[in-house]
N, C-alpha and C. Protein backbone atom coordinates (compact mmCIF):
# COMPACT_ATOMS: atom_id res chain seq x y z
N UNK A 1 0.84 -1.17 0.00
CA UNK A 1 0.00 0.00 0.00
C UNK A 1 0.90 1.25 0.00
N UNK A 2 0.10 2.16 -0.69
CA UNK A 2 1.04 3.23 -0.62
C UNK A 2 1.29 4.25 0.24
N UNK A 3 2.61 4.95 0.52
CA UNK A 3 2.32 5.45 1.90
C UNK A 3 1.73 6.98 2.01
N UNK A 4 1.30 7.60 2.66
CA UNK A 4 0.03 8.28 3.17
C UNK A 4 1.06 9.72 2.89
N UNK A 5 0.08 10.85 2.15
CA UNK A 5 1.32 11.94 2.08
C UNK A 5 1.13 12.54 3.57
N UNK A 6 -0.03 12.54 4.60
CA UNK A 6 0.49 12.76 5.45
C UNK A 6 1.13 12.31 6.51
N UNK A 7 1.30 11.21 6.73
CA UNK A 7 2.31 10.48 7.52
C UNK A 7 3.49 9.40 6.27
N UNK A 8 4.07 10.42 5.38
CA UNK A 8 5.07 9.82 5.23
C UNK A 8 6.36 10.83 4.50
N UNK A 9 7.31 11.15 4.29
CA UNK A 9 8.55 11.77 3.86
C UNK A 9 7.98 11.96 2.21
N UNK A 10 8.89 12.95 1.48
CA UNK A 10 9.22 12.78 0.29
C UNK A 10 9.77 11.90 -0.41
N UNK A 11 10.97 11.56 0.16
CA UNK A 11 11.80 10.51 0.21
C UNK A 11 11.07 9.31 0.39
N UNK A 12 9.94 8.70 1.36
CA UNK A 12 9.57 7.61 1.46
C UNK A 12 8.45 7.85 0.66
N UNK A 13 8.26 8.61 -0.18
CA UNK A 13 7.06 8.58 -1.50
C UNK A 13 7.98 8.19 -2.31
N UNK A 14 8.70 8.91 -2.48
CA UNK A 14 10.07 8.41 -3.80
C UNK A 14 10.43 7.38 -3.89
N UNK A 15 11.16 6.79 -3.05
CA UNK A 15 11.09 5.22 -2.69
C UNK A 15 10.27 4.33 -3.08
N UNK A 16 9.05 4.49 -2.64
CA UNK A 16 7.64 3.56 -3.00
C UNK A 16 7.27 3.73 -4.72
N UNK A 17 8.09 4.77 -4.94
CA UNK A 17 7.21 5.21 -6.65
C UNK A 17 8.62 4.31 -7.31
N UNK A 18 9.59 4.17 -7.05
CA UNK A 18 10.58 3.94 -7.38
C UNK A 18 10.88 2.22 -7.55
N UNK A 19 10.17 1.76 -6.82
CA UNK A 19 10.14 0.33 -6.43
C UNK A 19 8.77 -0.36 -6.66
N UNK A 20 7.44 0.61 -6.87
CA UNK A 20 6.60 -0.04 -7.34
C UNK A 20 6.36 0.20 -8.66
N UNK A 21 7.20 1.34 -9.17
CA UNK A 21 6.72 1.02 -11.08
C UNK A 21 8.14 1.08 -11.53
N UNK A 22 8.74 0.11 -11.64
CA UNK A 22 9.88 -0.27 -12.33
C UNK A 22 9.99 -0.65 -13.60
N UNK A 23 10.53 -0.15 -14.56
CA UNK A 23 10.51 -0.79 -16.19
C UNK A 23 11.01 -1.78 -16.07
N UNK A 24 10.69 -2.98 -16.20
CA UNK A 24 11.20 -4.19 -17.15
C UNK A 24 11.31 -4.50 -18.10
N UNK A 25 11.01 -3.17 -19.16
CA UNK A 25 11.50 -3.46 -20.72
C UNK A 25 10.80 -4.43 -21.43
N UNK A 26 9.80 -4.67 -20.64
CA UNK A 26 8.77 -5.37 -21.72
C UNK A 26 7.19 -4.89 -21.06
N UNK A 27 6.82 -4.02 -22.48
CA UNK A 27 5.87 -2.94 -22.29
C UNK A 27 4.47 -4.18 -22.69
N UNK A 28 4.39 -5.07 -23.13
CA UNK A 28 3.10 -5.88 -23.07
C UNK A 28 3.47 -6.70 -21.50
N UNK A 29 3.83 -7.06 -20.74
CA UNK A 29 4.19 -7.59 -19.98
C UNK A 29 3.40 -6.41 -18.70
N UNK A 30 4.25 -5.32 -18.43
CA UNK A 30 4.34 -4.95 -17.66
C UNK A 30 3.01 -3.84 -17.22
N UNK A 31 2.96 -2.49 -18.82
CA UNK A 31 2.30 -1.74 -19.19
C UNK A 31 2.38 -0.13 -18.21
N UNK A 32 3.28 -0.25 -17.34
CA UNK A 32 3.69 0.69 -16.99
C UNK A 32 3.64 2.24 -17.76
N UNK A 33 4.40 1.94 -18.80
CA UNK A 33 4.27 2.95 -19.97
C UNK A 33 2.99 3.47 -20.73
N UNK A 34 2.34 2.57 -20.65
CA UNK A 34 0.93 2.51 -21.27
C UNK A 34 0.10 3.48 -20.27
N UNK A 35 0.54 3.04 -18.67
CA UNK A 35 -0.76 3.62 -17.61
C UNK A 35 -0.32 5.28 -18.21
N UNK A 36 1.19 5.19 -17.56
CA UNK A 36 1.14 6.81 -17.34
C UNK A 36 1.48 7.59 -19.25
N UNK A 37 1.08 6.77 -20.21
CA UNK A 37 1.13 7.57 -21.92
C UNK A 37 2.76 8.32 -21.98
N UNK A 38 3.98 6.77 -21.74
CA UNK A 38 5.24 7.12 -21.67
C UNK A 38 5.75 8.18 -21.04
N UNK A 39 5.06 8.74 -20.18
CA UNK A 39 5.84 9.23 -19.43
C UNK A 39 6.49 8.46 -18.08
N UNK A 40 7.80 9.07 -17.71
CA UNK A 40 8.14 8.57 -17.00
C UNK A 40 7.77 8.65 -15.33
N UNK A 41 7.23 7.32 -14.55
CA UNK A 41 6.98 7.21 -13.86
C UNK A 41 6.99 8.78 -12.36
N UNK A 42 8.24 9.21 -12.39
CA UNK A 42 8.04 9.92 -11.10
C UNK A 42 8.06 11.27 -11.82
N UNK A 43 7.80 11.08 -13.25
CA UNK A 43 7.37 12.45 -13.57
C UNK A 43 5.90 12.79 -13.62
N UNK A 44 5.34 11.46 -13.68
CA UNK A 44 3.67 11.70 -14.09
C UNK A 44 2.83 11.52 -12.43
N UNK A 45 3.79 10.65 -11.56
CA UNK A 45 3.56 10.92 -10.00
C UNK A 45 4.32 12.37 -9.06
N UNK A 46 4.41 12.90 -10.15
CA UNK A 46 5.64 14.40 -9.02
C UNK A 46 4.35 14.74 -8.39
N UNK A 47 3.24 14.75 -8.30
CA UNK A 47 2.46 15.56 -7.61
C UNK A 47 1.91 14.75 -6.26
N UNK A 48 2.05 13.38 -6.40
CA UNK A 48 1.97 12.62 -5.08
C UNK A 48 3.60 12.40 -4.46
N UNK A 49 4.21 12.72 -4.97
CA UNK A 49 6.00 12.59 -4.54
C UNK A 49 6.43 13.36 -3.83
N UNK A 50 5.71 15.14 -4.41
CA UNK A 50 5.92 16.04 -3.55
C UNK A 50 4.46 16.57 -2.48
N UNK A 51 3.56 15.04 -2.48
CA UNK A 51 2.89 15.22 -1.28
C UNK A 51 1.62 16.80 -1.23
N UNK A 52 1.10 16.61 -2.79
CA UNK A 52 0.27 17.51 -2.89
C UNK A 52 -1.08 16.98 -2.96
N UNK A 53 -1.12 15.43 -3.84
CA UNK A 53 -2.06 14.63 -4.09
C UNK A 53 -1.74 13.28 -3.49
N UNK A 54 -2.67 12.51 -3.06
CA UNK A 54 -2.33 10.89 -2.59
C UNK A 54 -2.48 10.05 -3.99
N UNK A 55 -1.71 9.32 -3.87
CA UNK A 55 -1.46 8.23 -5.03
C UNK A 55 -2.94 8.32 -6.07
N UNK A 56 -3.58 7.70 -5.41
CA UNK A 56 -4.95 7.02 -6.40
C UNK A 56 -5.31 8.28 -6.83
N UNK A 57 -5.56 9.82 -6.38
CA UNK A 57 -6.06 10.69 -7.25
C UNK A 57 -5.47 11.32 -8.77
N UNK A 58 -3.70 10.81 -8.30
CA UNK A 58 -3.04 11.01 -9.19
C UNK A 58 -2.56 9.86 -10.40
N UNK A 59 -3.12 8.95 -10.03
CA UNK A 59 -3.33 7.70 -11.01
C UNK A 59 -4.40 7.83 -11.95
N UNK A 60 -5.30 8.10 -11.01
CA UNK A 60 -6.97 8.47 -11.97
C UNK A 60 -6.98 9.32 -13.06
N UNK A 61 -5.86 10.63 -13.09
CA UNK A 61 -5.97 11.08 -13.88
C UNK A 61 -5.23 10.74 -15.74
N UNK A 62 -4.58 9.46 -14.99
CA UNK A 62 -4.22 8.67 -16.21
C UNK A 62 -5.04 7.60 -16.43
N UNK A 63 -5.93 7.51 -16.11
CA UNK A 63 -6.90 5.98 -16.79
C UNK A 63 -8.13 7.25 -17.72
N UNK A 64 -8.29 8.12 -17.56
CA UNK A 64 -8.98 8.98 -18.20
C UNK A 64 -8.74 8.94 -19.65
């Protein structure tokens, strides 16, 4: 689960974004690339990283 922007660091958002969407270089496999439309992961989460939005609001706006 992901951790809470108010009980958790920048750093321990970074961490969690860092370790839960990892490229493995195989984009049917994984689809990472697909959620966030190639962008890169802690660029399309900077707004739950720097603890403005919690994860799922900032996910939602990529399944749109």
């Amino acid at each position: 689960m992901a951790p809470s922007i108010t009980s958790s660091t920048r750093d321990e958002r970074l961490a969690y974004v860092r370790k839960r969407y990892v490229c493995i270089a195989d984009c049917d496999a994984c689809g990472i690339c697909a959620l966030f439309h190639g962008r890169d992961p802690e660029d399309a989460l900077a707004d739950y990283i720097d603890g403005k939005e919690e994860l799922p609001q900032v996910v939602m706006k990529y399944r749109h």
